[in-house]
Every structure is written in structure tokens, then in C-alpha cells.
C-alpha atoms as a PDB file:
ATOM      1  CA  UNK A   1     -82.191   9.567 -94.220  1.00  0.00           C
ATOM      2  CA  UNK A   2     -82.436   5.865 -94.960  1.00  0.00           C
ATOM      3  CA  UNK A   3     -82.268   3.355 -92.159  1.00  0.00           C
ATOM      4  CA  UNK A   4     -79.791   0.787 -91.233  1.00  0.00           C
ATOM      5  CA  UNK A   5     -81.134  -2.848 -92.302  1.00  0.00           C
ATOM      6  CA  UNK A   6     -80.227  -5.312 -90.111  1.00  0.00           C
ATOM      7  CA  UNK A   7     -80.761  -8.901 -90.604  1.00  0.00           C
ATOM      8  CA  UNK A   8     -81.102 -11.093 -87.442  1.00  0.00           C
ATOM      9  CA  UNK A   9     -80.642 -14.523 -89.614  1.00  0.00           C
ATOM     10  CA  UNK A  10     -78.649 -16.120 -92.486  1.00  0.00           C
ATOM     11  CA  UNK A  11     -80.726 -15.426 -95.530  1.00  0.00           C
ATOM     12  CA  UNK A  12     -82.605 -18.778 -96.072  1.00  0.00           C
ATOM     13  CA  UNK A  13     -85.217 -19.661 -98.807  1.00  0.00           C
ATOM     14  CA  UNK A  14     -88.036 -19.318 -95.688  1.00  0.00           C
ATOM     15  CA  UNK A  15     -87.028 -15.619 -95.498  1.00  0.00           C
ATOM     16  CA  UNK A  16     -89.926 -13.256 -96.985  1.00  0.00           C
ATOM     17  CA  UNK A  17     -88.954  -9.418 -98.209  1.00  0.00           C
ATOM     18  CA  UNK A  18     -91.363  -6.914 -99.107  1.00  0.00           C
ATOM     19  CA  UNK A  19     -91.132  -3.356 -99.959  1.00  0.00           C
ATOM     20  CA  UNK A  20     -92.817  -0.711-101.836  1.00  0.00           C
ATOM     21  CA  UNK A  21     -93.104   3.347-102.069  1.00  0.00           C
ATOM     22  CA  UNK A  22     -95.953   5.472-101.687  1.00  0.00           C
ATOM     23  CA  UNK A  23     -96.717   8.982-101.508  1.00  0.00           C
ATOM     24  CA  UNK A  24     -97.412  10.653 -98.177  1.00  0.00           C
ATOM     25  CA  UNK A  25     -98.142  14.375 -97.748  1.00  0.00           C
ATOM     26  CA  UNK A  26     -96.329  15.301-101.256  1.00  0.00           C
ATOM     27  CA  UNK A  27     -93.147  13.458 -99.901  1.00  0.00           C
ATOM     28  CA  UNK A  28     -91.843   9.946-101.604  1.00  0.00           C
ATOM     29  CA  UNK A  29     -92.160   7.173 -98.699  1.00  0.00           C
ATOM     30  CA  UNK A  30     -90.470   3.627 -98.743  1.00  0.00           C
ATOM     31  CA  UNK A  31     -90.957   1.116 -96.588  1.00  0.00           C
ATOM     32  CA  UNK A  32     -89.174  -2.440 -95.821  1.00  0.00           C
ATOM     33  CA  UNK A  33     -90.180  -5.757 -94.018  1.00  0.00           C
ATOM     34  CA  UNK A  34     -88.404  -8.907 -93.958  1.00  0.00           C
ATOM     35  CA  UNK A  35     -89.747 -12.118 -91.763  1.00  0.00           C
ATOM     36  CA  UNK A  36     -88.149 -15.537 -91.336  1.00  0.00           C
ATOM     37  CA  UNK A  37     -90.614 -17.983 -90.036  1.00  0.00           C
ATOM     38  CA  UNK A  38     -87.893 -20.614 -89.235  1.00  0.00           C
ATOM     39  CA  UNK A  39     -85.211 -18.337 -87.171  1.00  0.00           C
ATOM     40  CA  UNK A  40     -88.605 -16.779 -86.080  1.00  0.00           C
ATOM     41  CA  UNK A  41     -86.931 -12.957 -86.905  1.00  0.00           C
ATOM     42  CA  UNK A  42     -88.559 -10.071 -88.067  1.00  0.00           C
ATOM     43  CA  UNK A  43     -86.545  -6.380 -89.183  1.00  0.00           C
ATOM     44  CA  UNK A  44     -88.531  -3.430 -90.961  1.00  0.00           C
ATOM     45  CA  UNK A  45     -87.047  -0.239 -92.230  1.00  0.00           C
ATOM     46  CA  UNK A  46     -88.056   2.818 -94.147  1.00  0.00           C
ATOM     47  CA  UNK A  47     -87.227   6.366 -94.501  1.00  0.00           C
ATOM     48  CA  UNK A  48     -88.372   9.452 -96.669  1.00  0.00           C
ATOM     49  CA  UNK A  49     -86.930  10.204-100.584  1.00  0.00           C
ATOM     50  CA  UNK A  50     -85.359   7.754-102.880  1.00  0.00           C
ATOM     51  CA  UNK A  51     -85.142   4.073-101.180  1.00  0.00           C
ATOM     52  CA  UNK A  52     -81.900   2.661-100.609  1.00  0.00           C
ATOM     53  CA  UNK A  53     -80.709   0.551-104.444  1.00  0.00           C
ATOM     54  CA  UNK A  54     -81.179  -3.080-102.923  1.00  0.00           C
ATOM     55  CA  UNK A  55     -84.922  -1.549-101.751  1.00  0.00           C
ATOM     56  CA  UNK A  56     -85.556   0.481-105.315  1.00  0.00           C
ATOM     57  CA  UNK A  57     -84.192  -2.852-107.246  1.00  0.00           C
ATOM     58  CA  UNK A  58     -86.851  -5.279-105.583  1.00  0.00           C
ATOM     59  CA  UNK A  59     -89.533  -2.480-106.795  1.00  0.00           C
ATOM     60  CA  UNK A  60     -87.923  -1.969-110.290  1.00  0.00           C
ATOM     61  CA  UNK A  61     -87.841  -6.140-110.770  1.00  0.00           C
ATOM     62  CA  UNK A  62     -91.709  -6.257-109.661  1.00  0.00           C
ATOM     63  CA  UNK A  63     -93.323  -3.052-110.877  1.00  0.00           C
ATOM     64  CA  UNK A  64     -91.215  -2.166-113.594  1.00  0.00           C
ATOM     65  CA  UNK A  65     -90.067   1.746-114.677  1.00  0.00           C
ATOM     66  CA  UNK A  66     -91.454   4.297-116.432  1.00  0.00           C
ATOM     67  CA  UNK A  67     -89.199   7.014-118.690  1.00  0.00           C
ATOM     68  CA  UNK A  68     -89.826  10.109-118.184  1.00  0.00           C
ATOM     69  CA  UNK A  69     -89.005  13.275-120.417  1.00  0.00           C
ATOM     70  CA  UNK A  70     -86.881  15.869-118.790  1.00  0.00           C
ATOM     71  CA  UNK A  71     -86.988  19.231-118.847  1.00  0.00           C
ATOM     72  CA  UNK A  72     -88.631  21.236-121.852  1.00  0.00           C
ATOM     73  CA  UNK A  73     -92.084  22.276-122.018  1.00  0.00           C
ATOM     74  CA  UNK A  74     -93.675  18.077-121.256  1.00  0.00           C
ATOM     75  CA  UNK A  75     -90.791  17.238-119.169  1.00  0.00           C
ATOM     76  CA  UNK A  76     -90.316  17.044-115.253  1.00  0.00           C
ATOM     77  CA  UNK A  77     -88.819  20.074-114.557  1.00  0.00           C
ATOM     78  CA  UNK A  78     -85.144  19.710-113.766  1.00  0.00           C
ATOM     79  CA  UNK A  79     -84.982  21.648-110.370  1.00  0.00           C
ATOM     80  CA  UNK A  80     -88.014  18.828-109.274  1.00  0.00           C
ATOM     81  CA  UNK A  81     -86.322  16.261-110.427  1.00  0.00           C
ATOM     82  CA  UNK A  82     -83.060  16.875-108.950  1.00  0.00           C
ATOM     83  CA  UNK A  83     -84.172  17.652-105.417  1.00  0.00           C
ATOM     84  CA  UNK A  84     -87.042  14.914-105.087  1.00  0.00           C
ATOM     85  CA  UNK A  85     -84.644  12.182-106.392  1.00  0.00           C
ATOM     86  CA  UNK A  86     -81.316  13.496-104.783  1.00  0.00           C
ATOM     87  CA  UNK A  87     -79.836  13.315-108.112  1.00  0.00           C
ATOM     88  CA  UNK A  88     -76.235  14.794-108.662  1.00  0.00           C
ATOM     89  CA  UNK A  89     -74.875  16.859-111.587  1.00  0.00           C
ATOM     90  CA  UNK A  90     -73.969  14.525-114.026  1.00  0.00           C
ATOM     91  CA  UNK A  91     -77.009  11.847-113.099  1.00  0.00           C
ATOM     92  CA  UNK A  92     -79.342  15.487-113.972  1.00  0.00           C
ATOM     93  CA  UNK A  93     -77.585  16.258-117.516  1.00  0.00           C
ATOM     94  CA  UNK A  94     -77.550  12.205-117.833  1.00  0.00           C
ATOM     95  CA  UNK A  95     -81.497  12.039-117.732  1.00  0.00           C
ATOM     96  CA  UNK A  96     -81.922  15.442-119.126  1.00  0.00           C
ATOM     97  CA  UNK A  97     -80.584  13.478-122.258  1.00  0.00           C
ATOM     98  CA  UNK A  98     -81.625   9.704-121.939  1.00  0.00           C
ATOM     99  CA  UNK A  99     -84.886  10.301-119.590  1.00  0.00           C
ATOM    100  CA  UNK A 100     -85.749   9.211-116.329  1.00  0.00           C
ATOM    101  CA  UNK A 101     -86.293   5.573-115.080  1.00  0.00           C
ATOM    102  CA  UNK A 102     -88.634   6.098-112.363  1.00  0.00           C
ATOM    103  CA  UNK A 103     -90.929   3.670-110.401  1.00  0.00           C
ATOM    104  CA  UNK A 104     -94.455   3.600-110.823  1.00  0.00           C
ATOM    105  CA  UNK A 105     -94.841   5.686-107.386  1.00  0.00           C
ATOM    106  CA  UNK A 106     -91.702   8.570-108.490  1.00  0.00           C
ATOM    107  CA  UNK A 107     -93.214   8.857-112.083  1.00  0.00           C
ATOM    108  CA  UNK A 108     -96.431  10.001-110.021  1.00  0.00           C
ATOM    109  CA  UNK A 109     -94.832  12.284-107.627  1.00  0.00           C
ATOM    110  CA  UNK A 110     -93.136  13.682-110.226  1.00  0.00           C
ATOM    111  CA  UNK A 111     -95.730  14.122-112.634  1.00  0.00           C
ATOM    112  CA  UNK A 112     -97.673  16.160-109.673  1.00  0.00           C
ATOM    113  CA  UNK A 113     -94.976  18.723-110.047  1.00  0.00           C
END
């Protein structure tokens, strides 16, 4: 499960975040650092599966998305999709239709299915 973030400072324009996913052992990773150099603070957190939205966003706004096809014979199979993403009912049959938005790093998990 995802970890609390806790911020030890106001949010100044010193304040550095960075974050990413990667793959470890077949499992989606995602990590989180943020440093202030003028409150002199540090916080980190991280946690296995889809990344918290404020963590995913920073990664969508530098990496970008890919779509992926679901389901059919060229899609991500829906069963994968659904448990590696932690996607519900409706957000399945909504990607089963539109495709999925994933991250660089999901689109390659998911494509190792």
C-alpha cells in the first residue's frame, strides 16, 4: 500500500520533487523524494502497484502516456490489466472501450503479460 507523504516545510520555489516507476521482480515500483535546501528537509516515499495520482501526474506531465488496446487478440488482457493497475469495474469496461493511458514503465509491465 502507498505511503503517507509528509512534508516537513511550506512548499517554497527551493523545494525539489522527483519521482518515477520502475519494474522490480515483475512488480510495478514507485518511488518519491522531495528536498528543500532552505528549511534543510528531506521526505521520500514509495510503495508497490499504481503510485498515488499527485505521484502518477508528475510522471504523466514529464514522460507522457501511452494507449494501450484492451482486450482482444493485441490487447492487454483484461484480467492483467485489472489486477496490476487496481482498476475497478467500470474504469475496466471504460478502457476496454477508450484504451489505456499508461506510463511509459505500466505500458511495459503490461506488455510483458
Amino acid at each position: 500500500m502507498a505511503e503517507h507523504f509528509a512534508y516537513h516545510c511550506m512548499p517554497c520555489a527551493s523545494c525539489r520533487d522527483e519521482c518515477w516507476q520502475r519494474i522490480v521482480d515483475g512488480r510495478l515500483r514507485w518511488e518519491w523524494q522531495h528536498h528543500c535546501p532552505v528549511s534543510r528537509t528531506q521526505a521520500c516515499g514509495g510503495g508497490w502497484g499504481p503510485a498515488p495520482d499527485e505521484v502518477r501526474e508528475e510522471i504523466v506531465a514529464r514522460e507522457g502516456t501511452v494507449r494501450l488496446a484492451v482486450g482482444g487478440p493485441d490487447g492487454v488482457p483484461l484480467a492483467a490489466l485489472r489486477q496490476l493497475m487496481h482498476l475497478s469495474l467500470p474504469q475496466l469496461r471504460q478502457a476496454r472501450a477508450e484504451g489505456f493511458e499508461a506510463t511509459p514503465t505500466e505500458a511495459a509491465l503490461l506488455r510483458g503479460v
